[in-house]
C-alpha atoms as a PDB file:
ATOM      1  CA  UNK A   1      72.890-128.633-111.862  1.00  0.00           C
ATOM      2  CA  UNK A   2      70.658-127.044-114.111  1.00  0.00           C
ATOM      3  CA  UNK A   3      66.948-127.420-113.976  1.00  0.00           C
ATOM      4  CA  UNK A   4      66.659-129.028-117.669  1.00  0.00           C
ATOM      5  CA  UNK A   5      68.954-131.862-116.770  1.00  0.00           C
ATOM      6  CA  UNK A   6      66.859-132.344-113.765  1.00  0.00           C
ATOM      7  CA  UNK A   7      63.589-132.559-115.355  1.00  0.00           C
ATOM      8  CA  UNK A   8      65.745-135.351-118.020  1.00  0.00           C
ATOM      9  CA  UNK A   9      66.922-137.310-114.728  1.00  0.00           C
ATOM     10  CA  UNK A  10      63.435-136.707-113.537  1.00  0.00           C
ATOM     11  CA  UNK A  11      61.845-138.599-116.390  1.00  0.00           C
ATOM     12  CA  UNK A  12      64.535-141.121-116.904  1.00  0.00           C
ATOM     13  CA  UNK A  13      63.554-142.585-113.563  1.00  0.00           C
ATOM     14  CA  UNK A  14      60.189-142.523-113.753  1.00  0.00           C
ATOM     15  CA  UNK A  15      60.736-144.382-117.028  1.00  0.00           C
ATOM     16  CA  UNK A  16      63.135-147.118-115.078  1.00  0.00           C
ATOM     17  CA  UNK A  17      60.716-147.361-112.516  1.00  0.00           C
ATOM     18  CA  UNK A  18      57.524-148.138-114.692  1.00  0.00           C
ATOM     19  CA  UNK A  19      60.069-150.571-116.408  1.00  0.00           C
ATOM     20  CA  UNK A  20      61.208-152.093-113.087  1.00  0.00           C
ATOM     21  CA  UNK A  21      57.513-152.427-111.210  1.00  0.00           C
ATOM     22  CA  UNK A  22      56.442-154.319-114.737  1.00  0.00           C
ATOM     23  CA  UNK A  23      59.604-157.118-114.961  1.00  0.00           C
ATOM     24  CA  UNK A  24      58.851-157.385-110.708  1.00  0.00           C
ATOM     25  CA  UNK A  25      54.953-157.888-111.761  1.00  0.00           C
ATOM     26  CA  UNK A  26      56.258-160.472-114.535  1.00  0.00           C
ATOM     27  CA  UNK A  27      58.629-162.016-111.644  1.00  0.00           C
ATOM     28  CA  UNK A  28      56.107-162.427-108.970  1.00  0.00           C
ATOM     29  CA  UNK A  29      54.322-164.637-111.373  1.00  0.00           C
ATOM     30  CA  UNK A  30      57.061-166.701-111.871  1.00  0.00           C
ATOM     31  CA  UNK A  31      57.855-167.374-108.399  1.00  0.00           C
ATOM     32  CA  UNK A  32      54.857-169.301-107.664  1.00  0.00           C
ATOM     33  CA  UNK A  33      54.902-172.451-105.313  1.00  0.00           C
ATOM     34  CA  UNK A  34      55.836-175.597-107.132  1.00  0.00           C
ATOM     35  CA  UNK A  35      52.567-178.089-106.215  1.00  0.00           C
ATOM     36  CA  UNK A  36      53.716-181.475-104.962  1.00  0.00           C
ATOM     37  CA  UNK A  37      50.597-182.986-106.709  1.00  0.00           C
ATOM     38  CA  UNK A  38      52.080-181.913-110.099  1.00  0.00           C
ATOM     39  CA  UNK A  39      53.110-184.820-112.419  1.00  0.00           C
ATOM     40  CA  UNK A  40      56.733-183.728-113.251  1.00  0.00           C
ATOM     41  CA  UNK A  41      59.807-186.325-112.749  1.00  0.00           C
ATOM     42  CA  UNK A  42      62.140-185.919-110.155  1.00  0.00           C
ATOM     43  CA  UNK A  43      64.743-183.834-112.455  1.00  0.00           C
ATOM     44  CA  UNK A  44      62.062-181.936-113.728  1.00  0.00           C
ATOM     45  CA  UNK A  45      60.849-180.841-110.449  1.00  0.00           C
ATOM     46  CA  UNK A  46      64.444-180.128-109.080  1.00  0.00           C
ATOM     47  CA  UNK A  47      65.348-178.146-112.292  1.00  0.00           C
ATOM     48  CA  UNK A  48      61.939-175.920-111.689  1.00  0.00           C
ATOM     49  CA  UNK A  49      63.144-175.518-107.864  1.00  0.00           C
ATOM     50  CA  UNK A  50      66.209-174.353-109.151  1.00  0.00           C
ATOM     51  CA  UNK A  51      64.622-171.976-111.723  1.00  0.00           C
ATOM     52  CA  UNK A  52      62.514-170.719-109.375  1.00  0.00           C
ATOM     53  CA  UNK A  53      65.647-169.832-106.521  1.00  0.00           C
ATOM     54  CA  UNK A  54      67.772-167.889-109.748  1.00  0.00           C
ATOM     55  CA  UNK A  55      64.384-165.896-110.273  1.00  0.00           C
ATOM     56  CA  UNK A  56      63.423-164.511-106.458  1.00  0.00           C
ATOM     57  CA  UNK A  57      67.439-163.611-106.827  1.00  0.00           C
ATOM     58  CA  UNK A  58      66.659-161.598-109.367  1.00  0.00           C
ATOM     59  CA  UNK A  59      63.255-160.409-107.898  1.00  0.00           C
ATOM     60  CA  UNK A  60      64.848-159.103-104.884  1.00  0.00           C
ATOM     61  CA  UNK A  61      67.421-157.414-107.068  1.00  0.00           C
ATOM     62  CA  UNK A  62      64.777-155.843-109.033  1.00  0.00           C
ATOM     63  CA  UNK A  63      62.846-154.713-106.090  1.00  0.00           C
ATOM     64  CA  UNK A  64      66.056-153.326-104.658  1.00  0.00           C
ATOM     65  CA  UNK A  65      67.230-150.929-107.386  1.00  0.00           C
ATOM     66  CA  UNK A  66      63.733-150.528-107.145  1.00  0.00           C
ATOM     67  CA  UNK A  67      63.849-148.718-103.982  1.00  0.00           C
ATOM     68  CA  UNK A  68      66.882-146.831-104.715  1.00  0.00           C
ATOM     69  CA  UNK A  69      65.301-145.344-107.381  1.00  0.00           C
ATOM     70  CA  UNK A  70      61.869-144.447-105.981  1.00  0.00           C
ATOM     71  CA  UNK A  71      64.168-142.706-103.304  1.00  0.00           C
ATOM     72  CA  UNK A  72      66.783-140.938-106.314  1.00  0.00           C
ATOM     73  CA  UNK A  73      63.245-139.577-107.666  1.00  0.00           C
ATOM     74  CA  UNK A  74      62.336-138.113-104.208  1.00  0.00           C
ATOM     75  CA  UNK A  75      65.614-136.439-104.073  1.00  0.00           C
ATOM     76  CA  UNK A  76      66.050-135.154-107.508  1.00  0.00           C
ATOM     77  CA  UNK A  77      65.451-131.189-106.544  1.00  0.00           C
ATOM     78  CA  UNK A  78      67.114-131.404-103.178  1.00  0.00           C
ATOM     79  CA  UNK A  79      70.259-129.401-103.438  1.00  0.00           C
ATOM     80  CA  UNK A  80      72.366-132.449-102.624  1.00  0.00           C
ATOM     81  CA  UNK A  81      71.238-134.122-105.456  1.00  0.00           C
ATOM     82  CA  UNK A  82      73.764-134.851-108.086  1.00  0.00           C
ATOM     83  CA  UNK A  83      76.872-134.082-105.593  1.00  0.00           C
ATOM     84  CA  UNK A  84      79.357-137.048-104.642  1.00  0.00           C
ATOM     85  CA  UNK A  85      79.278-138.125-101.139  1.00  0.00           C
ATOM     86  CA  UNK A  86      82.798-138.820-100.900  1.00  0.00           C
ATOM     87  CA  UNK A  87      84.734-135.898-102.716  1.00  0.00           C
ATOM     88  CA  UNK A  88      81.509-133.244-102.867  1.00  0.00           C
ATOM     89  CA  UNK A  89      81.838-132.541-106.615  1.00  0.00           C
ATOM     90  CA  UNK A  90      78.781-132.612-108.879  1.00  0.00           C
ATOM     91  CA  UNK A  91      78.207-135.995-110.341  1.00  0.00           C
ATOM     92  CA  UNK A  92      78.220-136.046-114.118  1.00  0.00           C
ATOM     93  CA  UNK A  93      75.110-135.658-115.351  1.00  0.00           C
ATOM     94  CA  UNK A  94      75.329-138.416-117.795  1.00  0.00           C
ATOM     95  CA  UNK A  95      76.012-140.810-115.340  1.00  0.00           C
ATOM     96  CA  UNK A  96      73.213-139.868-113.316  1.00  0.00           C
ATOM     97  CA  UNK A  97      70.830-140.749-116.479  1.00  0.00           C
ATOM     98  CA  UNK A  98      72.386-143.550-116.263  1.00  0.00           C
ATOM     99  CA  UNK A  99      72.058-144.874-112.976  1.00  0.00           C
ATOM    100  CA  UNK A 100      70.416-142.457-111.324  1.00  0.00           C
ATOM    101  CA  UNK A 101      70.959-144.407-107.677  1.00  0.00           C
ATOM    102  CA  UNK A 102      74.374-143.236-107.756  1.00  0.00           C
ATOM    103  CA  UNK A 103      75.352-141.115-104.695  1.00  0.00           C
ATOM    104  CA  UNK A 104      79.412-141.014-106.140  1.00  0.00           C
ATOM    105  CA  UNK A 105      81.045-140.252-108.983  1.00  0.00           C
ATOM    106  CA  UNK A 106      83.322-142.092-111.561  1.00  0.00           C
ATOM    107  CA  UNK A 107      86.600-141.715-109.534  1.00  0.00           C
ATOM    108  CA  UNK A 108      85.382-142.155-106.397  1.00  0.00           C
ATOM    109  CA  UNK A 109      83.015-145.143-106.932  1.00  0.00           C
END
């Protein structure tokens, strides 16, 4: 792979993972304990627990792709980088912009 498309994969990960640690910051805030001393109704209080279980889902997605990512960027100038685990072939370099985490290609995903 050439050099230029690694410094663009380079920088398209660093941009997903500034993106990614703010939504986990924004997240984090969200999933806060829900008081028993606060004066909600019964509904209200189930519909917040509910809330609160779809976003730590999506926190520990976040924090997931997260760690694929940090661990893409660490491998970007290995020689490995960029070749399919399954069939060896370089990976398109579009789809590693993409979604960098990918250690396959198209067919063999």
């Amino acid at each position: 792979m050439k050099q230029e498309e690694l410094k663009k994969i380079e920088k398209e990960i660093k941009g997903m993972i500034a993106s990614l640690k703010v939504e986990i910051e924004h997240l984090e805030e969200s999933t806060a304990p829900i008081a028993p001393e606060n004066s909600i109704g019964r509904l209200s209080r189930l519909d917040a627990i509910n809330n609160k279980s779809v976003v730590e889902a999506s926190l520990r997605n976040r924090k997931r792709k997260l760690n694929k990512l940090q661990l893409s960027l660490s491998k970007v100038y290995n020689t490995g980088f960029g070749i399919c685990a399954s069939c060896k072939k370089t990976i398109n370099p579009k789809r590693l912009i993409l979604m960098p985490q990918s250690d396959k290609c198209v067919k063999c995903a």
